[in-house]
N, C-alpha and C. Protein backbone atom coordinates (compact mmCIF):
# COMPACT_ATOMS: atom_id res chain seq x y z
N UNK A 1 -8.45 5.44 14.33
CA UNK A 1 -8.23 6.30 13.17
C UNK A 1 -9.49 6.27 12.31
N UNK A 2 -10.11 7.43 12.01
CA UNK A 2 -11.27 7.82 11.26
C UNK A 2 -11.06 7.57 9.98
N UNK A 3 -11.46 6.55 9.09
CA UNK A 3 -10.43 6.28 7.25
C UNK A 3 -11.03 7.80 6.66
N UNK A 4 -12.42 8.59 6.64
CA UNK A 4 -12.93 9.69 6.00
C UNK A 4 -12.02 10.81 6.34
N UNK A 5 -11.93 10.86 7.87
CA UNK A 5 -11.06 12.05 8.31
C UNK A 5 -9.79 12.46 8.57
N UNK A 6 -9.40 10.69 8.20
CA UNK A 6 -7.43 10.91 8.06
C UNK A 6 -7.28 10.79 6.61
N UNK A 7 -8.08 10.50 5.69
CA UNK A 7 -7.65 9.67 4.23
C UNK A 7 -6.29 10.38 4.47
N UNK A 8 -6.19 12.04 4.47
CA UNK A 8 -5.09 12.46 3.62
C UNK A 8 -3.67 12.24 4.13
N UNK A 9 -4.14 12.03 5.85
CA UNK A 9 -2.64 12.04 6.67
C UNK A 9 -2.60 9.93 5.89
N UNK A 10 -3.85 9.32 5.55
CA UNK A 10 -3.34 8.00 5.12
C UNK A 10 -2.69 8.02 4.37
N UNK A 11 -2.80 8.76 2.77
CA UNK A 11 -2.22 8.48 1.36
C UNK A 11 -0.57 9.15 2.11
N UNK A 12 -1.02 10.30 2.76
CA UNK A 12 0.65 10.62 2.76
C UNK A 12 1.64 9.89 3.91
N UNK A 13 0.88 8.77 4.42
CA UNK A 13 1.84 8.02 4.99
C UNK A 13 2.37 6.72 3.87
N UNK A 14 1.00 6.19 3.42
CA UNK A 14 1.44 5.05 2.36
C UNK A 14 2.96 5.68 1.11
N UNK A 15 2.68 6.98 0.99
CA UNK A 15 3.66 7.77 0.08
C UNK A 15 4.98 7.27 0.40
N UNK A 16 5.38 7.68 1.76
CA UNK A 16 6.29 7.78 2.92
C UNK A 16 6.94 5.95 2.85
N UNK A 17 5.51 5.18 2.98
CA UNK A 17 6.09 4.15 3.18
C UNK A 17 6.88 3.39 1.74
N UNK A 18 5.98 3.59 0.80
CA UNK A 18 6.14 3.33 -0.54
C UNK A 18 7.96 4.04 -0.75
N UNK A 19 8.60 5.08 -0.43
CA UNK A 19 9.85 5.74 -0.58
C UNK A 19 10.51 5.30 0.12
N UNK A 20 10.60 4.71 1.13
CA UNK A 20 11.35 3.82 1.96
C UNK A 20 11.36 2.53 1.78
N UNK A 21 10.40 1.59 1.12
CA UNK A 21 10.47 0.55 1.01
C UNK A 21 10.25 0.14 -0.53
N UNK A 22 9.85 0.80 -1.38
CA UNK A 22 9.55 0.49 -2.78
C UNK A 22 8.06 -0.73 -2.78
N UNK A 23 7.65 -0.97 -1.63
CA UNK A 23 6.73 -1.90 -1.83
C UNK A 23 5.55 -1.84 -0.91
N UNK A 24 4.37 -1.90 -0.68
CA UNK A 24 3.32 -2.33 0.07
C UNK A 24 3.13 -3.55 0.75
N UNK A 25 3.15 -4.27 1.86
CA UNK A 25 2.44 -5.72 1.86
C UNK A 25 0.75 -5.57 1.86
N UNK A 26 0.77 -6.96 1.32
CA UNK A 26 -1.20 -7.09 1.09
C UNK A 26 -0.99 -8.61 1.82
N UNK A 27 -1.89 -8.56 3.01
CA UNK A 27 -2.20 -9.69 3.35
C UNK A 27 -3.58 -10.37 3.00
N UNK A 28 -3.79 -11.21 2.62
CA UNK A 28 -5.27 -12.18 2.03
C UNK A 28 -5.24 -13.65 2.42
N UNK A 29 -6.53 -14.44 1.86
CA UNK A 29 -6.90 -15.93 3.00
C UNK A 29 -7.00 -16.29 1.61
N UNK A 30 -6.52 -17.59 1.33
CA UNK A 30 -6.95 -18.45 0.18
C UNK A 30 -8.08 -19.50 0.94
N UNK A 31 -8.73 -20.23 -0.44
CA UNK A 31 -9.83 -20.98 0.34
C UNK A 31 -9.74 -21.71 1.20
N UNK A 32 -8.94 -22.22 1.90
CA UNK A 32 -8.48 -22.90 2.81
C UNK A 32 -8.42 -22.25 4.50
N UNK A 33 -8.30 -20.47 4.14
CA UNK A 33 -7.93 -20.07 5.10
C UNK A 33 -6.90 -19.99 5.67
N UNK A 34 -6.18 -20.05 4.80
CA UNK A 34 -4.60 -20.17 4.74
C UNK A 34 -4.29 -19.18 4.82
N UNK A 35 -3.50 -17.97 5.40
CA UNK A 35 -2.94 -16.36 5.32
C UNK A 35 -1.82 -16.26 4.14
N UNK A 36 -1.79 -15.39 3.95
CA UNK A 36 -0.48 -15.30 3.13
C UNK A 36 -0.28 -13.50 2.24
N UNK A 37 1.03 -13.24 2.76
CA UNK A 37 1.27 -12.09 2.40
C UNK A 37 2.11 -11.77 1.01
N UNK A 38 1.63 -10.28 0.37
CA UNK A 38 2.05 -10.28 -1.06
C UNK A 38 2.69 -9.14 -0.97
N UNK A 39 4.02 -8.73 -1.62
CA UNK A 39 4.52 -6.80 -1.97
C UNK A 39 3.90 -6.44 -2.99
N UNK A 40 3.61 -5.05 -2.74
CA UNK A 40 2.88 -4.91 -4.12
C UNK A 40 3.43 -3.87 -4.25
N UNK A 41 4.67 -3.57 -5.63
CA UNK A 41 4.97 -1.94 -6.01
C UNK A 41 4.25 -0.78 -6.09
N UNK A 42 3.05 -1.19 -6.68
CA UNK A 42 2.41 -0.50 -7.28
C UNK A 42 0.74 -0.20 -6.68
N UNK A 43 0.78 0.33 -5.43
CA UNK A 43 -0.75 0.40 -4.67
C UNK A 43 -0.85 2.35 -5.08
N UNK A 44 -1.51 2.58 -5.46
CA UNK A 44 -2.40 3.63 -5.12
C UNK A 44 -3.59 4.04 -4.46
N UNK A 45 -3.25 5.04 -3.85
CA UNK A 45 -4.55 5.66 -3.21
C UNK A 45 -5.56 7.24 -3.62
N UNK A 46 -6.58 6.70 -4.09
CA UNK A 46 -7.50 7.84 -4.89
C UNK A 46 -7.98 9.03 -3.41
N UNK A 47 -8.07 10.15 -3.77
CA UNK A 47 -9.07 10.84 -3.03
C UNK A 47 -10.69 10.57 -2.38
N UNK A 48 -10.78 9.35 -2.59
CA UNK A 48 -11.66 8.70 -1.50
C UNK A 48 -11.87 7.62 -0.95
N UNK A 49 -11.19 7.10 -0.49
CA UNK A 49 -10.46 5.88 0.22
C UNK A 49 -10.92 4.62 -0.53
N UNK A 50 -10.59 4.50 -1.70
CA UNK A 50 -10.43 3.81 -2.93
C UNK A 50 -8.94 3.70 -3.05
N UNK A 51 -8.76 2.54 -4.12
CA UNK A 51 -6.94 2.76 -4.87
C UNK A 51 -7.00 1.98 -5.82
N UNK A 52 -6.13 1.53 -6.28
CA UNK A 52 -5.90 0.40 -6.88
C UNK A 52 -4.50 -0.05 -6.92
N UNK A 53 -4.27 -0.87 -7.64
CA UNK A 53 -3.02 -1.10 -8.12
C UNK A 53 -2.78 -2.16 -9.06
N UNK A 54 -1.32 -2.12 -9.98
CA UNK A 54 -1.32 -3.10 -11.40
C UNK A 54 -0.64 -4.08 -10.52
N UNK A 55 -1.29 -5.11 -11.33
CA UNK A 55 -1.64 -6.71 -11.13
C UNK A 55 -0.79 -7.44 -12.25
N UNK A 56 0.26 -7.31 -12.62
CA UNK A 56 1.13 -7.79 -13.09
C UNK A 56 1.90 -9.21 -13.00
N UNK A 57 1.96 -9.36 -11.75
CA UNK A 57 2.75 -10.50 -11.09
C UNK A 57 2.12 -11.30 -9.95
N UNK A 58 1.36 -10.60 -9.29
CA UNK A 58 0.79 -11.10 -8.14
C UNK A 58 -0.14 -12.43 -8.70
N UNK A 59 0.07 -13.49 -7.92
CA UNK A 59 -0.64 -14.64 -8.51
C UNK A 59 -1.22 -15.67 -7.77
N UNK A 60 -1.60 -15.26 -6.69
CA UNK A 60 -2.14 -16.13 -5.58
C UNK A 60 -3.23 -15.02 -4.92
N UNK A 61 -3.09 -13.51 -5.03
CA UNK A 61 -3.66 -12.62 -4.61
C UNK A 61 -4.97 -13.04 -5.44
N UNK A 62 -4.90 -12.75 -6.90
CA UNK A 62 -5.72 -12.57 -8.09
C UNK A 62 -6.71 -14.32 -7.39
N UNK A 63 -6.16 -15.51 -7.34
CA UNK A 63 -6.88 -16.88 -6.92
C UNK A 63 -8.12 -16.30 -5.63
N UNK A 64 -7.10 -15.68 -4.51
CA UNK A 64 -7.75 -15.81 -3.65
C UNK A 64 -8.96 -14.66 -3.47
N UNK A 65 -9.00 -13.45 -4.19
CA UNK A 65 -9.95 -13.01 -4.35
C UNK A 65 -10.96 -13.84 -5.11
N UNK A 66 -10.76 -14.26 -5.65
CA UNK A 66 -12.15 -15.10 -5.84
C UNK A 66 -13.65 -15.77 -4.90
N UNK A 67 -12.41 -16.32 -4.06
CA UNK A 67 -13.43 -16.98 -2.60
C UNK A 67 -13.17 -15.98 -1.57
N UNK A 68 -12.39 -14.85 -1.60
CA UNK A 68 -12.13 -13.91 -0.35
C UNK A 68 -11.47 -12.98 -1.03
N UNK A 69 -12.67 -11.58 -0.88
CA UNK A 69 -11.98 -10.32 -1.59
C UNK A 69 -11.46 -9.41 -0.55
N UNK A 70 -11.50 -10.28 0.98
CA UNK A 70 -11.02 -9.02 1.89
C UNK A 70 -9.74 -9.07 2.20
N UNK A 71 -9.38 -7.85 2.37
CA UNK A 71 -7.57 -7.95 2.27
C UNK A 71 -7.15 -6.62 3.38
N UNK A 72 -6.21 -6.79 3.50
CA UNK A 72 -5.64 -5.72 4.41
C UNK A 72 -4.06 -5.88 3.65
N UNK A 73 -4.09 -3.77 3.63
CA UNK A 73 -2.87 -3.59 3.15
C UNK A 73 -2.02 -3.18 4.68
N UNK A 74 -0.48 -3.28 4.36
CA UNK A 74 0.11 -2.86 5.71
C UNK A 74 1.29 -1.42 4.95
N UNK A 75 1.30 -0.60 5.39
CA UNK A 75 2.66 0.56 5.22
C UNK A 75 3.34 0.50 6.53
N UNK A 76 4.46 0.65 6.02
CA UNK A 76 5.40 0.93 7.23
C UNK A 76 6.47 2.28 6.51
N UNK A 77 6.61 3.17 7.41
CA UNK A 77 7.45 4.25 7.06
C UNK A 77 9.27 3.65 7.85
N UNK A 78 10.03 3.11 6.38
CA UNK A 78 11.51 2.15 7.01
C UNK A 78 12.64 3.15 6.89
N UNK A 79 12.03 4.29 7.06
CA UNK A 79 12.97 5.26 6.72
C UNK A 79 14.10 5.60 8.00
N UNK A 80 15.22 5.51 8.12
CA UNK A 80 16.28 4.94 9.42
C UNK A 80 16.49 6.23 9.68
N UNK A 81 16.38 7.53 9.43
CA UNK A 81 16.18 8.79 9.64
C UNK A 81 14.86 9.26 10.77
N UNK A 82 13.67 8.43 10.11
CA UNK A 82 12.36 8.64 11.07
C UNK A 82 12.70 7.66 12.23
N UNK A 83 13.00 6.62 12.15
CA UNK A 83 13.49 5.97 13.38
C UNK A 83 13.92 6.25 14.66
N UNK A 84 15.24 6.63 13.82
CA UNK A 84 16.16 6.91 14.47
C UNK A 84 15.71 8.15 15.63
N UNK A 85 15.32 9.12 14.60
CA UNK A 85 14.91 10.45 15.29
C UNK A 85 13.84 9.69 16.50
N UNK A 86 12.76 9.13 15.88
CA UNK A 86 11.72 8.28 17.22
C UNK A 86 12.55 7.72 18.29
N UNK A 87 13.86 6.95 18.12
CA UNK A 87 14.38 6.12 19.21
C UNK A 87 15.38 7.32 20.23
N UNK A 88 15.29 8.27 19.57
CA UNK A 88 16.45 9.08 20.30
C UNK A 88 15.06 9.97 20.82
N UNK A 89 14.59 10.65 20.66
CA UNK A 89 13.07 11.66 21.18
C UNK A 89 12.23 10.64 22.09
N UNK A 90 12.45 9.28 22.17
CA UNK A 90 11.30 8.07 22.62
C UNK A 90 9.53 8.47 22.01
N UNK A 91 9.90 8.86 20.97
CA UNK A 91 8.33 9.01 20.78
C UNK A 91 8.32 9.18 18.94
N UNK A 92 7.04 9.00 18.25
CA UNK A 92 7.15 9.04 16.56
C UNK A 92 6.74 10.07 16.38
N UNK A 93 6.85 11.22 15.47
CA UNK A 93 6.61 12.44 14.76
C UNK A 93 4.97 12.16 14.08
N UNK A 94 5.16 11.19 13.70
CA UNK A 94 4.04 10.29 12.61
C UNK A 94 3.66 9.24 13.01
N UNK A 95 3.27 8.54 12.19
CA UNK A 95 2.92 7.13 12.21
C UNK A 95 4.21 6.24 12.00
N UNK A 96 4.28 5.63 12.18
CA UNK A 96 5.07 4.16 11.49
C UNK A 96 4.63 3.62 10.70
N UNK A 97 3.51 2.84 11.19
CA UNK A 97 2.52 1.98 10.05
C UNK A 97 1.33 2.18 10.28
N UNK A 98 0.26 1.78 8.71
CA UNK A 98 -0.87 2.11 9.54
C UNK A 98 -1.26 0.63 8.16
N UNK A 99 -2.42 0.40 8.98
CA UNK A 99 -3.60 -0.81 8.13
C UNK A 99 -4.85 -0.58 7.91
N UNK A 100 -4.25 -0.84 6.21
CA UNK A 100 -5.99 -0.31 5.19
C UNK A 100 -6.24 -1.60 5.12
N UNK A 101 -7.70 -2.17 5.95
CA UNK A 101 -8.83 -2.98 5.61
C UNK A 101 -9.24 -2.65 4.53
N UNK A 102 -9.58 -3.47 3.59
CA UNK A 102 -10.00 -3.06 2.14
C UNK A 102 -11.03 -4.60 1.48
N UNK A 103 -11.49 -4.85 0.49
CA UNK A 103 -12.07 -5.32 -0.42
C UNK A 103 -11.75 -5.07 -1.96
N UNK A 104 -11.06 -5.89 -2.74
CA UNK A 104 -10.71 -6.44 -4.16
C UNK A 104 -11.84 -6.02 -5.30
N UNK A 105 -12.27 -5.55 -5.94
CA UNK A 105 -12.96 -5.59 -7.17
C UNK A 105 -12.02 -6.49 -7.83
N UNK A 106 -12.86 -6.00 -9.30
CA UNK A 106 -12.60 -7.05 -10.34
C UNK A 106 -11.43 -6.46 -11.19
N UNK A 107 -10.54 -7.24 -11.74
CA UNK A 107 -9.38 -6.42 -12.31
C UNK A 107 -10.16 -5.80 -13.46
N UNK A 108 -9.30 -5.25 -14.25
CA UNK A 108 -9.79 -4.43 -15.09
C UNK A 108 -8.18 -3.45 -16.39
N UNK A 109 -8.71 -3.25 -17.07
CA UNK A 109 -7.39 -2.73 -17.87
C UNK A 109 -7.55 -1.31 -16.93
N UNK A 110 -6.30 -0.77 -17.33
CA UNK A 110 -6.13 0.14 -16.50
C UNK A 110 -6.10 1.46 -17.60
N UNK A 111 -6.30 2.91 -16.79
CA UNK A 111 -7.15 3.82 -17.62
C UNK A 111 -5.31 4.75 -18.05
N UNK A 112 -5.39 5.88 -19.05
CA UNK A 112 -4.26 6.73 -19.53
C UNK A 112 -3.96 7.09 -17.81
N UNK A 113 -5.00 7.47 -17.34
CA UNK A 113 -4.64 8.33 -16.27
C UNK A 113 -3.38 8.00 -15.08
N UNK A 114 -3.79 6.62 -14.75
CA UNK A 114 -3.58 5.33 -13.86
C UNK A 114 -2.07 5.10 -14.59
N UNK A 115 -2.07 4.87 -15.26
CA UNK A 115 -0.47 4.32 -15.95
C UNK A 115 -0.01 5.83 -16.10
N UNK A 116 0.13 6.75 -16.01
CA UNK A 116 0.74 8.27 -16.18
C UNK A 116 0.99 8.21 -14.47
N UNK A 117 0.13 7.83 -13.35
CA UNK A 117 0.30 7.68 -12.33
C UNK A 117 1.70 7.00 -12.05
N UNK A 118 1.63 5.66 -11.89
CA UNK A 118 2.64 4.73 -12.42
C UNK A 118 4.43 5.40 -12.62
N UNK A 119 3.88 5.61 -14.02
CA UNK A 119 5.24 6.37 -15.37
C UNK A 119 5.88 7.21 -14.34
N UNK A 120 4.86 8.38 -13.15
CA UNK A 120 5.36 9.36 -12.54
C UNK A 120 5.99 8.82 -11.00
N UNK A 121 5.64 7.97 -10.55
CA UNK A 121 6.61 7.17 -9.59
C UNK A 121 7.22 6.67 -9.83
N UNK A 122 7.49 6.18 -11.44
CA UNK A 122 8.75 5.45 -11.05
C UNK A 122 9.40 6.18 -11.91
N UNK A 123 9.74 7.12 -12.39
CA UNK A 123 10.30 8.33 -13.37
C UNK A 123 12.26 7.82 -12.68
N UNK A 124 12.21 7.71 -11.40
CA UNK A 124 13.77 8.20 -10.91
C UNK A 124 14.37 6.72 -11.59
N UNK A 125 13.74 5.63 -12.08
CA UNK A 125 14.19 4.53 -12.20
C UNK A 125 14.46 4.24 -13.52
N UNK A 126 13.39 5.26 -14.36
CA UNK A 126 13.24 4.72 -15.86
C UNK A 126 14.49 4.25 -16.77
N UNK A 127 15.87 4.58 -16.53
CA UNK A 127 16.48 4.15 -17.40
C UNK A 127 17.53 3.24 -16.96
N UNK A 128 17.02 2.33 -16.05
CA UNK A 128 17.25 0.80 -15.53
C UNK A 128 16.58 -0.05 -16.15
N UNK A 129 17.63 -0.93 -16.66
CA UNK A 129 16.72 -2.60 -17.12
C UNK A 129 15.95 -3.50 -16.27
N UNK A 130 15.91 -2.89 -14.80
CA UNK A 130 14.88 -3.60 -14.00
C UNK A 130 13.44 -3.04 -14.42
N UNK A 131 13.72 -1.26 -14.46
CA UNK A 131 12.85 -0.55 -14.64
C UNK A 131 11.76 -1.39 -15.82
N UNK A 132 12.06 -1.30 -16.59
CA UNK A 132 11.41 -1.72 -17.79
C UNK A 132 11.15 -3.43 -17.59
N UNK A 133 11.41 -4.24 -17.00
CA UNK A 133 11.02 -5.46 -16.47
C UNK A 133 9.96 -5.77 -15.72
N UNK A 134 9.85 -4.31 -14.58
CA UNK A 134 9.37 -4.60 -13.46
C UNK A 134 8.05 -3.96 -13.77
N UNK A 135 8.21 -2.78 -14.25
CA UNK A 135 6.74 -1.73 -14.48
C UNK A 135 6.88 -1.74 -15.72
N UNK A 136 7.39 -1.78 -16.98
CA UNK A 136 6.80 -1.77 -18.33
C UNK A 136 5.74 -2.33 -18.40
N UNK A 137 4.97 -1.97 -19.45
CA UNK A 137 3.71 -2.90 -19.96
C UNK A 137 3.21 -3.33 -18.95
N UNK A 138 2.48 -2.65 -17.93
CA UNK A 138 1.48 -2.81 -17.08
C UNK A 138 0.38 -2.02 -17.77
N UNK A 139 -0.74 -3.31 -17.65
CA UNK A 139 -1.57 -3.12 -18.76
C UNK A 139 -3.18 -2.96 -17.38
N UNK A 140 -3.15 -4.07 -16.32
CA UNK A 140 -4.46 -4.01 -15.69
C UNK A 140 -4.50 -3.63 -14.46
N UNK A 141 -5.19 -3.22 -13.60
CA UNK A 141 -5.41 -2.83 -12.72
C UNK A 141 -6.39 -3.98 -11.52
N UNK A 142 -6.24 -3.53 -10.52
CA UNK A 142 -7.48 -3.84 -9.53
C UNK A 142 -7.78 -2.81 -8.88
N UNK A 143 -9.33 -2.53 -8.81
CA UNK A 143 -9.50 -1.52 -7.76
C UNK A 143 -9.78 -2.41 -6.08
N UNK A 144 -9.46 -1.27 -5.26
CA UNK A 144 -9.76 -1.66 -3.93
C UNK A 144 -10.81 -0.65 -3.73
N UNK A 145 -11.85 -1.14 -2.58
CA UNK A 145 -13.07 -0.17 -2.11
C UNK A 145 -11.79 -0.37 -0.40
N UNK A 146 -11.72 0.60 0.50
CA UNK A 146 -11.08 0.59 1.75
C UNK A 146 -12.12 0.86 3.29
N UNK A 147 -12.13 0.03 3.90
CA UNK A 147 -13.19 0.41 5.23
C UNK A 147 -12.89 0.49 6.20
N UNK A 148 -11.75 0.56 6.59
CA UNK A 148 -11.47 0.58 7.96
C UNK A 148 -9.47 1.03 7.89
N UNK A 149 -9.27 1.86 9.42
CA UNK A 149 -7.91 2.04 9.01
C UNK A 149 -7.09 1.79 10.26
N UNK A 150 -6.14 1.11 10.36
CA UNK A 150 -5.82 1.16 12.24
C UNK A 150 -4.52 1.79 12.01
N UNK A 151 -4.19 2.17 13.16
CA UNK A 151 -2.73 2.70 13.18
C UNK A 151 -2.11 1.54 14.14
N UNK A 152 -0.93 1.04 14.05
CA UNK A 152 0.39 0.35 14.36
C UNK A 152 0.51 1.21 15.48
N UNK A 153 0.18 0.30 16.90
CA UNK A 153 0.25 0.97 18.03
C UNK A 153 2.10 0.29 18.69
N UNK A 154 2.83 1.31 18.85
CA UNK A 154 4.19 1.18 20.15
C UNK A 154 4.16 1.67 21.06
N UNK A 155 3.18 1.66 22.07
CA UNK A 155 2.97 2.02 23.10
C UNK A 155 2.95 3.08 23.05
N UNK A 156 3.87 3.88 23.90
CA UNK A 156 3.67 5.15 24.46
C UNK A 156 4.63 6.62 23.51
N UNK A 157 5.11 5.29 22.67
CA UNK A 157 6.30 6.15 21.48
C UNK A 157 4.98 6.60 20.63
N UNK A 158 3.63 5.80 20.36
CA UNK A 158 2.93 6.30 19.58
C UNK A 158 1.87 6.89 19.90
N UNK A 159 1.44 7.10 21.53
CA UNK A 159 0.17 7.46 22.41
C UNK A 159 0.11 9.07 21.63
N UNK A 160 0.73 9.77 21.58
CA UNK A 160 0.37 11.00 21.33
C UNK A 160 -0.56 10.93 19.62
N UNK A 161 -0.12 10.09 18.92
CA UNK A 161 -0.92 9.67 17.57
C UNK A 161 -1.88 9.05 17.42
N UNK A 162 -2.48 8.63 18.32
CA UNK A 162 -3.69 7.78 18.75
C UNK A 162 -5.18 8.99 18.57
């Protein structure tokens, strides 16, 4: 997978996955080299294989960028509709999952724009007391720079997407 020449089929799979699962995983190495995976609500992806996302809670991510800013995000589309349709056709319409290789910048407060981003995904939730727990007062950001993209190979259910 080309990251320049799919960005757009990327963001609109992460979309996909993000609506089915409410979350991203981010996998990263603490200094030790230790693996360890994080959900992250809140990943965005910019129009040039950049993103970011608010850094609210995550707290081993934020450590281990320090000694290791490389990270790989994972989407998976858990939607039992796309599945399903794949297990009955033997083959995927789309992707399933795909993996953004990426690199951490430095956090940073986050801009009007970025939190209006935010406000507008999670709009269907706003008047839940999780709502306001979970995404209120997200104040900073991290950007990601992204370099590489693989697609989640199932053999021959996914050969035609290759």
């Amino acid at each position: 997978m080309n990251i320049t020449q799919d960005w757009n089929k990327i963001r609109t799979h992460f979309n996909k996955s993000f609506s089915s699962n409410f979350h991203i995983s981010v996998a990263s190495v603490d200094s030790n080299n230790n693996p360890t995976v994080t959900p992250i609500g809140s990943l965005f992806l910019n129009d040039n294989q950049t993103g970011f996302y608010f850094e609210k809670f995550p707290k081993k991510l934020p450590q281990h960028a320090k000694t290791n800013k490389n990270v790989c995000f994972l989407g998976v589309n858990s939607s039992r509709l796309f599945w399903l349709g794949a297990l009955f056709k033997e083959k995927f319409s789309s992707y399933p999952g795909i993996k953004l290789y990426g690199e951490l910048g430095e956090r940073r407060l986050a801009t009007v724009k970025e939190t209006k981003r935010l406000n507008r995904r999670m709009r269907m939730t706003k008047g839940l007391k999780g709502n306001t727990y979970l995404w209120g007062k997200m104040e900073y950001v991290r950007d990601i720079i992204f370099v590489k993209a693989e697609i989640i190979n199932l053999g021959k259910m996914t050969s035609v997407l290759q």
